[in-house]
PDB file of N, CA and C in Angstrom:
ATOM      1  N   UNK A   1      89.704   9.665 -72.730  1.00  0.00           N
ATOM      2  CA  UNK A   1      88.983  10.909 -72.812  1.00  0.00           C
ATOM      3  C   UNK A   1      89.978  12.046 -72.933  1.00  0.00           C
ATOM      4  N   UNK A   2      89.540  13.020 -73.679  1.00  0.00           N
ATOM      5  CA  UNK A   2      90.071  14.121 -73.710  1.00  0.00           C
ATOM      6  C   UNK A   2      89.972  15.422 -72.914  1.00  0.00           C
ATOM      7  N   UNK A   3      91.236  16.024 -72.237  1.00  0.00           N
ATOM      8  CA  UNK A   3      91.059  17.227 -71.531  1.00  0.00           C
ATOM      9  C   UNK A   3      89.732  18.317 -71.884  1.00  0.00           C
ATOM     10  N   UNK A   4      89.021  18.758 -71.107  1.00  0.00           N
ATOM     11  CA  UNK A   4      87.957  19.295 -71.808  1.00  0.00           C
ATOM     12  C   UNK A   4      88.366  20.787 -71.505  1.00  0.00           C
ATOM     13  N   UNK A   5      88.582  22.163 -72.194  1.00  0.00           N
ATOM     14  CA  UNK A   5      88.803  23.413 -71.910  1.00  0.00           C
ATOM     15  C   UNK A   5      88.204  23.831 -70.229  1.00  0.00           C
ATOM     16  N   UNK A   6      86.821  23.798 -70.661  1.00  0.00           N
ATOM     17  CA  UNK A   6      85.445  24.272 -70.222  1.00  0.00           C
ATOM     18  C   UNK A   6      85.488  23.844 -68.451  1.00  0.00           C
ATOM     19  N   UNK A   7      86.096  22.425 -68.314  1.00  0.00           N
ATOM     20  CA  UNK A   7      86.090  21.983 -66.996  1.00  0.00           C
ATOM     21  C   UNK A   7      86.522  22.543 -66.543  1.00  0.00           C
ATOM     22  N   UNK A   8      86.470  22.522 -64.966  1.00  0.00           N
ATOM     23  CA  UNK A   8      87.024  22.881 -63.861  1.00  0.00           C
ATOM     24  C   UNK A   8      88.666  22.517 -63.708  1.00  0.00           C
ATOM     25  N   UNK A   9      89.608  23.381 -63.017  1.00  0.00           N
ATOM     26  CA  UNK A   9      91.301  22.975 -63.064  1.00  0.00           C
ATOM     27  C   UNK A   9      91.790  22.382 -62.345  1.00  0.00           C
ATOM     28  N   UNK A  10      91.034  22.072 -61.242  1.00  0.00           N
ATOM     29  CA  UNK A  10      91.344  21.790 -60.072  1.00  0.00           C
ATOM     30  C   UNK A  10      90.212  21.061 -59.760  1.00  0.00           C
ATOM     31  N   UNK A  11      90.345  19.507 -59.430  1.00  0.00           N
ATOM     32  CA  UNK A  11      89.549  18.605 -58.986  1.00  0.00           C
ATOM     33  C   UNK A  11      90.134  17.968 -57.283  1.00  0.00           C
ATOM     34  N   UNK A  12      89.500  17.547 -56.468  1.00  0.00           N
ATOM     35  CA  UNK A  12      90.904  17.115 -55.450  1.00  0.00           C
ATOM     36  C   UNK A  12      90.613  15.621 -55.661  1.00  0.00           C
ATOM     37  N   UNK A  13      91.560  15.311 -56.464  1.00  0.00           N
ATOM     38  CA  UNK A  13      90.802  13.620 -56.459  1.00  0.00           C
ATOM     39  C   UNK A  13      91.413  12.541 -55.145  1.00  0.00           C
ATOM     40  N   UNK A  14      92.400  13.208 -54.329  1.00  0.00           N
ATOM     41  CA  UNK A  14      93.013  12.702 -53.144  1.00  0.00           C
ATOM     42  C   UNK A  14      91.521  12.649 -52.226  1.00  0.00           C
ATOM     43  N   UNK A  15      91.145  13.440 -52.026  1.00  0.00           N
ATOM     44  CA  UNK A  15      89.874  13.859 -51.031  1.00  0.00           C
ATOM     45  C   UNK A  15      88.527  12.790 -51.793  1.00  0.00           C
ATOM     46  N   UNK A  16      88.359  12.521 -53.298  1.00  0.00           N
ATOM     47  CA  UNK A  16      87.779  11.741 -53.624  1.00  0.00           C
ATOM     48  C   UNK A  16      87.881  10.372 -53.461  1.00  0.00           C
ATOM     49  N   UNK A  17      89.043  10.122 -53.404  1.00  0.00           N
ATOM     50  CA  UNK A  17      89.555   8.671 -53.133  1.00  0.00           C
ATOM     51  C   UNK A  17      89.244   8.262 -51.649  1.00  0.00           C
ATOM     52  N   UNK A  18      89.695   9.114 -51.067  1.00  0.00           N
ATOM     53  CA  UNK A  18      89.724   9.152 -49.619  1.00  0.00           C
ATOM     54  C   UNK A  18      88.201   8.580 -48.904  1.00  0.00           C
ATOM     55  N   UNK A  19      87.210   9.724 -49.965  1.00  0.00           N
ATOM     56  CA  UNK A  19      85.660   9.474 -49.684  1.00  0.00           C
ATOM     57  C   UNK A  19      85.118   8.365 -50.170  1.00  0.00           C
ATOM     58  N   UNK A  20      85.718   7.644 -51.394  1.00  0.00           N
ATOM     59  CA  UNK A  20      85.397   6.484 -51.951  1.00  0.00           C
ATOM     60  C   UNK A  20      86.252   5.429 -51.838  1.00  0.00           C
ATOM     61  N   UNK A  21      87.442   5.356 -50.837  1.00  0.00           N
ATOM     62  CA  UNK A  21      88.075   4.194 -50.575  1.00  0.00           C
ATOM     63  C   UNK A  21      88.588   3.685 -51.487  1.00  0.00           C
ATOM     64  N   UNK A  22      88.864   4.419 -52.537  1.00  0.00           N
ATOM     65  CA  UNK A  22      89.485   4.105 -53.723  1.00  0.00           C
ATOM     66  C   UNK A  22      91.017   4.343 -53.303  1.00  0.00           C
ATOM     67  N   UNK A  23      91.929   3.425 -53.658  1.00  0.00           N
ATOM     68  CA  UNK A  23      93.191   3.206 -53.564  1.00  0.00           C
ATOM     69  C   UNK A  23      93.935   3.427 -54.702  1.00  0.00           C
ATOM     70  N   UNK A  24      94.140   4.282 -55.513  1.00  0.00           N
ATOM     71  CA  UNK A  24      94.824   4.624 -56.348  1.00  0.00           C
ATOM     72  C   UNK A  24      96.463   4.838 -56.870  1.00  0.00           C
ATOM     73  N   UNK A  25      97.046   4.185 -57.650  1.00  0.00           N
ATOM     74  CA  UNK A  25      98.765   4.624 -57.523  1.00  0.00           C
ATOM     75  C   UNK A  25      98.302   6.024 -58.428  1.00  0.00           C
ATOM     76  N   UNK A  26      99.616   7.264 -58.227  1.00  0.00           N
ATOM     77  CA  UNK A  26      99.605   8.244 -59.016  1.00  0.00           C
ATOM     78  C   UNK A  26      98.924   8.399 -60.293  1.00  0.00           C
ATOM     79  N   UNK A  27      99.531   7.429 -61.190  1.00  0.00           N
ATOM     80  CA  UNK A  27      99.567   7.361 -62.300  1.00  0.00           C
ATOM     81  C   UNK A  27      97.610   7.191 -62.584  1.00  0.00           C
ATOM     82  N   UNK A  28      97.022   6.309 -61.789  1.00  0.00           N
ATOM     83  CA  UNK A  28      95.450   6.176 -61.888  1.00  0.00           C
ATOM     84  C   UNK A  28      95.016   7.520 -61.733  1.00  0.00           C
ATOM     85  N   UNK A  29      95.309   8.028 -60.471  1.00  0.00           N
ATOM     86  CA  UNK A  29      94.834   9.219 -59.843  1.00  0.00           C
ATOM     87  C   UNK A  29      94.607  10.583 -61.104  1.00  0.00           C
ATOM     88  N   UNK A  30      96.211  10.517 -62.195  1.00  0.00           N
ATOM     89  CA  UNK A  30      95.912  11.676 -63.293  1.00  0.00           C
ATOM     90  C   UNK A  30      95.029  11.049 -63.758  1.00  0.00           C
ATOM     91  N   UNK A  31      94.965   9.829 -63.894  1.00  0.00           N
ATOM     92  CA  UNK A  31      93.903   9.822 -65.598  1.00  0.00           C
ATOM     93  C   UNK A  31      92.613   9.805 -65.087  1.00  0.00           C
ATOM     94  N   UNK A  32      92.300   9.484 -63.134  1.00  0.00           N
ATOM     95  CA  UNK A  32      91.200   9.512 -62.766  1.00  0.00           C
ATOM     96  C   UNK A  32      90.437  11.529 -62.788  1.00  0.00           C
ATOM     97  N   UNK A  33      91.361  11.948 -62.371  1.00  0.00           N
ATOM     98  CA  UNK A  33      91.184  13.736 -62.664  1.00  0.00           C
ATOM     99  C   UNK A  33      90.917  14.303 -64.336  1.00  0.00           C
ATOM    100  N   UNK A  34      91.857  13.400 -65.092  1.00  0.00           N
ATOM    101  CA  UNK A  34      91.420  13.900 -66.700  1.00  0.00           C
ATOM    102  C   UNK A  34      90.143  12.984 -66.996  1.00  0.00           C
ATOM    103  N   UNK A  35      89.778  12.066 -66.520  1.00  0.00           N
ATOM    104  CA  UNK A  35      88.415  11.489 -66.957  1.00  0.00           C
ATOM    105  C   UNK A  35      86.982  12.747 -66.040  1.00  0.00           C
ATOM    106  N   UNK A  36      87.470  12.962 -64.832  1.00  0.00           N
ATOM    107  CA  UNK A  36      86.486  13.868 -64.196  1.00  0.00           C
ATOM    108  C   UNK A  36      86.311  15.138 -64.791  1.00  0.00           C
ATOM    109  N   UNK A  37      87.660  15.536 -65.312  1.00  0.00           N
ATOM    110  CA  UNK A  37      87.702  17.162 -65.567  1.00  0.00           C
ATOM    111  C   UNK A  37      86.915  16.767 -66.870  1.00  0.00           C
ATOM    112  N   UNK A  38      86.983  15.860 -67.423  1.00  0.00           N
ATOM    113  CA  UNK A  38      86.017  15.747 -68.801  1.00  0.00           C
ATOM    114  C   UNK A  38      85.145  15.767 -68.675  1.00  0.00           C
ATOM    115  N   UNK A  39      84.170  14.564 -67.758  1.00  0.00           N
ATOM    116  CA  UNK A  39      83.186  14.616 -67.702  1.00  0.00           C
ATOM    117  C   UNK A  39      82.432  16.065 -66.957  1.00  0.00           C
ATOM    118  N   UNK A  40      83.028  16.777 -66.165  1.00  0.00           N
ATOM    119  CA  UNK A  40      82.245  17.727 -66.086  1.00  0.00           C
ATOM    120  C   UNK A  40      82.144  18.950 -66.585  1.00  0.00           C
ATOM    121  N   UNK A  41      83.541  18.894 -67.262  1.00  0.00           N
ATOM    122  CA  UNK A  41      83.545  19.720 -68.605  1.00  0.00           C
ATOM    123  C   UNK A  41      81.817  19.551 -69.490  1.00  0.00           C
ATOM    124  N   UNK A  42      81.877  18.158 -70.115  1.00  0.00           N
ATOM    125  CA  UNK A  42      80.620  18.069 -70.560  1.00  0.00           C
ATOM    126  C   UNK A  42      79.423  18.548 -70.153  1.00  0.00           C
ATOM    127  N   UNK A  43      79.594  18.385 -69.151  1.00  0.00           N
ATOM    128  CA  UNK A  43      78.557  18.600 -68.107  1.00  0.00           C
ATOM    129  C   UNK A  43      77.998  20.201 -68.228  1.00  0.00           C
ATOM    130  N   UNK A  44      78.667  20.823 -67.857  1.00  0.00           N
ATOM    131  CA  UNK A  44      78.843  22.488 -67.964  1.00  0.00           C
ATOM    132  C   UNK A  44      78.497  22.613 -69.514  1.00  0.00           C
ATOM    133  N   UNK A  45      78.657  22.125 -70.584  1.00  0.00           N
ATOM    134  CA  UNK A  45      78.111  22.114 -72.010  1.00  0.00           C
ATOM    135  C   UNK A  45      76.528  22.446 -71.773  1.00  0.00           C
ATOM    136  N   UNK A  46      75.874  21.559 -71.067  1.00  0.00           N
ATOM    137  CA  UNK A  46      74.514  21.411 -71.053  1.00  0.00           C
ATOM    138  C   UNK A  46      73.866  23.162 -70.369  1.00  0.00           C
ATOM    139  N   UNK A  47      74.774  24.368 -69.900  1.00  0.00           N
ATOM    140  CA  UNK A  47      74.491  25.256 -69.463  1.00  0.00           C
ATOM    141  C   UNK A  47      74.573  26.252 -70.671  1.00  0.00           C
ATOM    142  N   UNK A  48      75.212  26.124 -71.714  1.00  0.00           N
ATOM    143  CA  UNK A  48      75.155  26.230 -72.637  1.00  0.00           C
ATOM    144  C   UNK A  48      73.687  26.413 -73.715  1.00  0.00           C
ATOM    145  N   UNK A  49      72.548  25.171 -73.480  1.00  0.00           N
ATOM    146  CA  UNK A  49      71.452  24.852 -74.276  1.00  0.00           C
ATOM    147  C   UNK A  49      70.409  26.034 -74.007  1.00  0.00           C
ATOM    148  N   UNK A  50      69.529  26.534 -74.939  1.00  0.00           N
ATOM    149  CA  UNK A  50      68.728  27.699 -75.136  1.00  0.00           C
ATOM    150  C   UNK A  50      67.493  26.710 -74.256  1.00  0.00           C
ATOM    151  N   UNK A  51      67.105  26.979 -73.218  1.00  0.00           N
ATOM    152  CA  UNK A  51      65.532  25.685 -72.592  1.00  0.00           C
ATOM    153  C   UNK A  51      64.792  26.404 -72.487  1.00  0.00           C
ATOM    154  N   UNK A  52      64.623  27.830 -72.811  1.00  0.00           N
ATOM    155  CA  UNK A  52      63.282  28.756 -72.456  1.00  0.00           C
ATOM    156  C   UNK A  52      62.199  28.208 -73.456  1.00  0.00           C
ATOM    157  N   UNK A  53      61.427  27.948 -72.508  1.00  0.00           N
ATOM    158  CA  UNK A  53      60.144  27.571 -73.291  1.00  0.00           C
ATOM    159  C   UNK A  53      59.920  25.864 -72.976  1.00  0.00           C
ATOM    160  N   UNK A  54      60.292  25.439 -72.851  1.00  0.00           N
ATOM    161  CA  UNK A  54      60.641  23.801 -72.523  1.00  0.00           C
ATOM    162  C   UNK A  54      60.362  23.528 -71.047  1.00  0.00           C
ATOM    163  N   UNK A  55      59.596  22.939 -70.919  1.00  0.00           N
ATOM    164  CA  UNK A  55      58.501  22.589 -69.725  1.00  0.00           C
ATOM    165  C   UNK A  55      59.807  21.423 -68.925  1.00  0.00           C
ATOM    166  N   UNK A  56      60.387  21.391 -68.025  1.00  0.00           N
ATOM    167  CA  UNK A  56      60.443  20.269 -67.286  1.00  0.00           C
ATOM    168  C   UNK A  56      59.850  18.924 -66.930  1.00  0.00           C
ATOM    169  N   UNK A  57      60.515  18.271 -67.292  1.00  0.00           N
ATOM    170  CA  UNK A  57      59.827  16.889 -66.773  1.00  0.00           C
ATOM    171  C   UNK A  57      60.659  15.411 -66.899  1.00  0.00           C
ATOM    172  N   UNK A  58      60.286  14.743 -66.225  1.00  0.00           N
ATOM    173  CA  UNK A  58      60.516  13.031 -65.912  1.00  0.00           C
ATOM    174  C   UNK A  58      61.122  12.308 -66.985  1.00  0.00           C
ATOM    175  N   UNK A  59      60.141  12.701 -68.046  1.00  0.00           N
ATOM    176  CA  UNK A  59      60.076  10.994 -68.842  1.00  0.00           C
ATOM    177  C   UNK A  59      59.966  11.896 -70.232  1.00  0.00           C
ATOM    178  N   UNK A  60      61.316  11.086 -70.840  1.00  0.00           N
ATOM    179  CA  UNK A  60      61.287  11.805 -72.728  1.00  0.00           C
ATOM    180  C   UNK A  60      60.337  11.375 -73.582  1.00  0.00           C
ATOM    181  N   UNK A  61      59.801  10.218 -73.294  1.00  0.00           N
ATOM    182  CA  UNK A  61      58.480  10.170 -73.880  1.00  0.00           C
ATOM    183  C   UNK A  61      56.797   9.950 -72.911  1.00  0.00           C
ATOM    184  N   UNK A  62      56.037  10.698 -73.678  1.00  0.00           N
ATOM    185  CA  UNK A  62      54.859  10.265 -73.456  1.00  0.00           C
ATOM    186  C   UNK A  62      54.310   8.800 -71.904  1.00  0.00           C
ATOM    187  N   UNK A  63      53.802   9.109 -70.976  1.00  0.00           N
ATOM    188  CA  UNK A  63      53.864   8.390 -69.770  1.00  0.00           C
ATOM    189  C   UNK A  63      52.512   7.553 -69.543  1.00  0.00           C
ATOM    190  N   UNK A  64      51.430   6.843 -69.930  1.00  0.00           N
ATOM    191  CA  UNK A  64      50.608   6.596 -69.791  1.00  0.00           C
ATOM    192  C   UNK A  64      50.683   5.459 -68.575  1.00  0.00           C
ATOM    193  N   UNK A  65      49.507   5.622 -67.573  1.00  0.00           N
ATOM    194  CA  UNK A  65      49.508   4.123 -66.560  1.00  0.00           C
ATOM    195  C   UNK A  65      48.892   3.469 -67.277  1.00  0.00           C
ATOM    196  N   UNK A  66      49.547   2.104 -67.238  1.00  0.00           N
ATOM    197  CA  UNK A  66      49.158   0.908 -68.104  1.00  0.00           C
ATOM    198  C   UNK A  66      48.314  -0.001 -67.110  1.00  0.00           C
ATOM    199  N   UNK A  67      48.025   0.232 -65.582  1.00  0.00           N
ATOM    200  CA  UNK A  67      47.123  -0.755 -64.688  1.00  0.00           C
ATOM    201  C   UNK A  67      45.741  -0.896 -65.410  1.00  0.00           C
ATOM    202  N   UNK A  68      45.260  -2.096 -65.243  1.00  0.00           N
ATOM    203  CA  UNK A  68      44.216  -2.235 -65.183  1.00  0.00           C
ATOM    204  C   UNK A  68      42.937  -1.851 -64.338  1.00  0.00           C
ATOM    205  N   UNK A  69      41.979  -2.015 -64.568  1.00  0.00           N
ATOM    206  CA  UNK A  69      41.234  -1.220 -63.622  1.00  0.00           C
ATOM    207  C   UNK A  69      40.809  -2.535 -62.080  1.00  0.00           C
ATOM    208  N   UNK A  70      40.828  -1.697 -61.408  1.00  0.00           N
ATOM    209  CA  UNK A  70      40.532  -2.632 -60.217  1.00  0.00           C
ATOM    210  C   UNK A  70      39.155  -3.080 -59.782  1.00  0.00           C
ATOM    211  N   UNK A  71      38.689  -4.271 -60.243  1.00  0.00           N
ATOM    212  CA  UNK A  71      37.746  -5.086 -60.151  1.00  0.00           C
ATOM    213  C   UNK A  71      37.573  -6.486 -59.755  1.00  0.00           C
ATOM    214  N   UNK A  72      36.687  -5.998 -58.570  1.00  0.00           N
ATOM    215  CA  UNK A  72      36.265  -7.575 -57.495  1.00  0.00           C
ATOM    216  C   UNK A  72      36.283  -8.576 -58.457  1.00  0.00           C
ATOM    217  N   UNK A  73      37.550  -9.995 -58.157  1.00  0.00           N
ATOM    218  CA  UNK A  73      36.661 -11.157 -59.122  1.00  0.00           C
ATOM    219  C   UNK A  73      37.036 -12.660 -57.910  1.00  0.00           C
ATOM    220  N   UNK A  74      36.015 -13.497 -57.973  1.00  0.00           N
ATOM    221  CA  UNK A  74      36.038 -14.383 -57.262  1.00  0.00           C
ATOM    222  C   UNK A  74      36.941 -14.800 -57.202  1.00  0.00           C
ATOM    223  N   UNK A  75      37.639 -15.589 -55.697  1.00  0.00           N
ATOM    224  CA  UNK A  75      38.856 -15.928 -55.620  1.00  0.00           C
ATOM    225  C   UNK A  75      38.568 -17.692 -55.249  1.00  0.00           C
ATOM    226  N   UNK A  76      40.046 -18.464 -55.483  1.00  0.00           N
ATOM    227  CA  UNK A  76      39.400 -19.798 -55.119  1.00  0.00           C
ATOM    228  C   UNK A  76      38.944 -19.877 -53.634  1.00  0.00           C
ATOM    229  N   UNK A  77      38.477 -21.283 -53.495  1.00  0.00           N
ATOM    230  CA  UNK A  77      37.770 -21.483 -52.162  1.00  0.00           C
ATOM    231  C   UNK A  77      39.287 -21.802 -51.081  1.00  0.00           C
ATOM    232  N   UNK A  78      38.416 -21.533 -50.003  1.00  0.00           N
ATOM    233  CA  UNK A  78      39.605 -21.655 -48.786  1.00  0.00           C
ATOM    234  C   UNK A  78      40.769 -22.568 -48.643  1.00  0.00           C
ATOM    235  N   UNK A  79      39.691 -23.999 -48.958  1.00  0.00           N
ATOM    236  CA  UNK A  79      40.185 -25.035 -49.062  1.00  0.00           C
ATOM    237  C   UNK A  79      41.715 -25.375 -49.981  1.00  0.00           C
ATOM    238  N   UNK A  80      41.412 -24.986 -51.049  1.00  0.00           N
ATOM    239  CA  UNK A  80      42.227 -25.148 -52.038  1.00  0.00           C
ATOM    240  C   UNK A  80      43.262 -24.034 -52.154  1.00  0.00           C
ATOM    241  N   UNK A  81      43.080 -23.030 -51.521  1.00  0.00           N
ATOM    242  CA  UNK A  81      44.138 -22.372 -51.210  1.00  0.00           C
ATOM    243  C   UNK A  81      45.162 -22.785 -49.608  1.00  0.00           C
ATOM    244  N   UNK A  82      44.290 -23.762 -48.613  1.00  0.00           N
ATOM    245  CA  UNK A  82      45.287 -24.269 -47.731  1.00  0.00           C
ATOM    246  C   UNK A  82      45.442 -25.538 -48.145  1.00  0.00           C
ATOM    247  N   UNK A  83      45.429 -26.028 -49.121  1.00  0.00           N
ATOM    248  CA  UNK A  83      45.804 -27.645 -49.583  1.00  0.00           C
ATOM    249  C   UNK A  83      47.058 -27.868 -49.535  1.00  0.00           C
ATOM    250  N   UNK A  84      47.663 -26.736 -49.734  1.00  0.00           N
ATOM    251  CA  UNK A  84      49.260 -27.193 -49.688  1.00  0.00           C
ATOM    252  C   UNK A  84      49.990 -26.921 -49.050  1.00  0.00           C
ATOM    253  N   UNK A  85      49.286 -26.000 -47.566  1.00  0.00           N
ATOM    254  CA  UNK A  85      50.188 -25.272 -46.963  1.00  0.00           C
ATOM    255  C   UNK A  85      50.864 -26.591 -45.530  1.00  0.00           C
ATOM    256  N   UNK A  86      52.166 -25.876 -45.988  1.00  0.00           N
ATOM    257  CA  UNK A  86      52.632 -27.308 -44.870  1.00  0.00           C
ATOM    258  C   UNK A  86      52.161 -27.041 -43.027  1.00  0.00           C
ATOM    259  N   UNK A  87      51.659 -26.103 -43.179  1.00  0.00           N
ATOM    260  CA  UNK A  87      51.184 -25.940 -40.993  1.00  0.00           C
ATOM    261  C   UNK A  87      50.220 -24.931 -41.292  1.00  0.00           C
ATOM    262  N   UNK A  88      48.811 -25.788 -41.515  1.00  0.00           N
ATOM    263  CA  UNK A  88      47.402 -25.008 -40.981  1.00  0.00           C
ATOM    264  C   UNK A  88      46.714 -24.600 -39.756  1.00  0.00           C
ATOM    265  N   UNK A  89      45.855 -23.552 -39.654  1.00  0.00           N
ATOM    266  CA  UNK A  89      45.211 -23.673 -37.765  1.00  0.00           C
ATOM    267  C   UNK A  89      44.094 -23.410 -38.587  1.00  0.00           C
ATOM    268  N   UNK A  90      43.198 -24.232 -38.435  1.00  0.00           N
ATOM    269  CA  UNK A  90      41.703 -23.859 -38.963  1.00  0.00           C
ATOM    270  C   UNK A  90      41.575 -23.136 -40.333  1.00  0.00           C
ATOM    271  N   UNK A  91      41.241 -21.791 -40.413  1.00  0.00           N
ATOM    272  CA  UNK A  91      40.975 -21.550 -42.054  1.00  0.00           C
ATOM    273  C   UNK A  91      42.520 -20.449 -41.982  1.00  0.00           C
ATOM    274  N   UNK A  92      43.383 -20.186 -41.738  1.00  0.00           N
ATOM    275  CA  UNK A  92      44.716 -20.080 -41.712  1.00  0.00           C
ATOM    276  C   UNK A  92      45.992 -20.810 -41.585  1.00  0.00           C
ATOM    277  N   UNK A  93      46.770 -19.924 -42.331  1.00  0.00           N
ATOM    278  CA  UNK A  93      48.001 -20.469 -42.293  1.00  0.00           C
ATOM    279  C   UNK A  93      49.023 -20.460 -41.451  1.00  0.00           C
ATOM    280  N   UNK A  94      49.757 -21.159 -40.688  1.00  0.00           N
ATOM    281  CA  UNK A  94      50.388 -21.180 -39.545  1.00  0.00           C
ATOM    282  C   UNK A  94      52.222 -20.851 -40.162  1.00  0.00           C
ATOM    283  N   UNK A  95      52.897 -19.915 -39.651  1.00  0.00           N
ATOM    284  CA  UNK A  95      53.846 -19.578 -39.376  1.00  0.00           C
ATOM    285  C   UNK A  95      54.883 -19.822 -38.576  1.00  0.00           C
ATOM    286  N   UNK A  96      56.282 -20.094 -38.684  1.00  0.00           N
ATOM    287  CA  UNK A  96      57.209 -20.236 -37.956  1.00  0.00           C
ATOM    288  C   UNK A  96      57.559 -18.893 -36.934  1.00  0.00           C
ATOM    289  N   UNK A  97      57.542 -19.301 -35.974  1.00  0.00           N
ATOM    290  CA  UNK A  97      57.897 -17.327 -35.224  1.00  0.00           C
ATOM    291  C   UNK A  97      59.581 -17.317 -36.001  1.00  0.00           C
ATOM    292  N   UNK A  98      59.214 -16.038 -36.244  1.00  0.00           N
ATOM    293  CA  UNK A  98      60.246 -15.431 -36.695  1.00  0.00           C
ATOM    294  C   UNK A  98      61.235 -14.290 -35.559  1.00  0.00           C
ATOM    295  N   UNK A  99      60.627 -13.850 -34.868  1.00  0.00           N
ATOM    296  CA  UNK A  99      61.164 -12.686 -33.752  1.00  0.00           C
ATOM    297  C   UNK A  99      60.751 -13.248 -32.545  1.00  0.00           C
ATOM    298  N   UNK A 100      62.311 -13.876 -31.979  1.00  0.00           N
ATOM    299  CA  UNK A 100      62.403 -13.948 -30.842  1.00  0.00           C
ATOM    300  C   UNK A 100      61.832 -12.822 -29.065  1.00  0.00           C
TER     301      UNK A 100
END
């Protein structure tokens, strides 16, 4: 990446490392500051864009809910839903305790 004018001059990327446990030799550390000063160089570009008039929002396109509608439909019988369960108690299913 390239130095960006626009960025900021001063990044502390010691204090970043520090916060992200990132272990860096020198030599990482510049190119980790010229990759940041870029990217937020870019960044600051976007203050730049004319948005008056331009509504805020979520999603760049069009958002429709795709659920179906929620409607009662018969479910199987009891039976056949405990046919396979390996530890029944009557019309339930029996559980291992979990919390001591």
């Amino acid at each position: 990446m390239t130095e960006n004018p626009a960025a900021p001059a001063s990044i502390d990327v010691d204090h970043l490392c520090a916060l992200a446990h990132f272990d860096f030799s020198a030599e990482e550390k510049e190119k980790f500051r010229a990759d940041l000063s870029s990217i937020v160089g870019y960044v600051q570009k976007l203050s730049d864009l004319d948005l008056d008039g331009i509504a805020p929002t979520q999603y760049g396109q069009p958002v429709a809910n795709a659920l179906r509608e929620d409607v009662p439909e018969p479910s199987i019988p009891r039976e056949t839903a405990l046919a396979n369960a390996p530890d029944s108690s009557g019309d339930e299913y029996r559980m291992p305790k979990i919390v001591e």
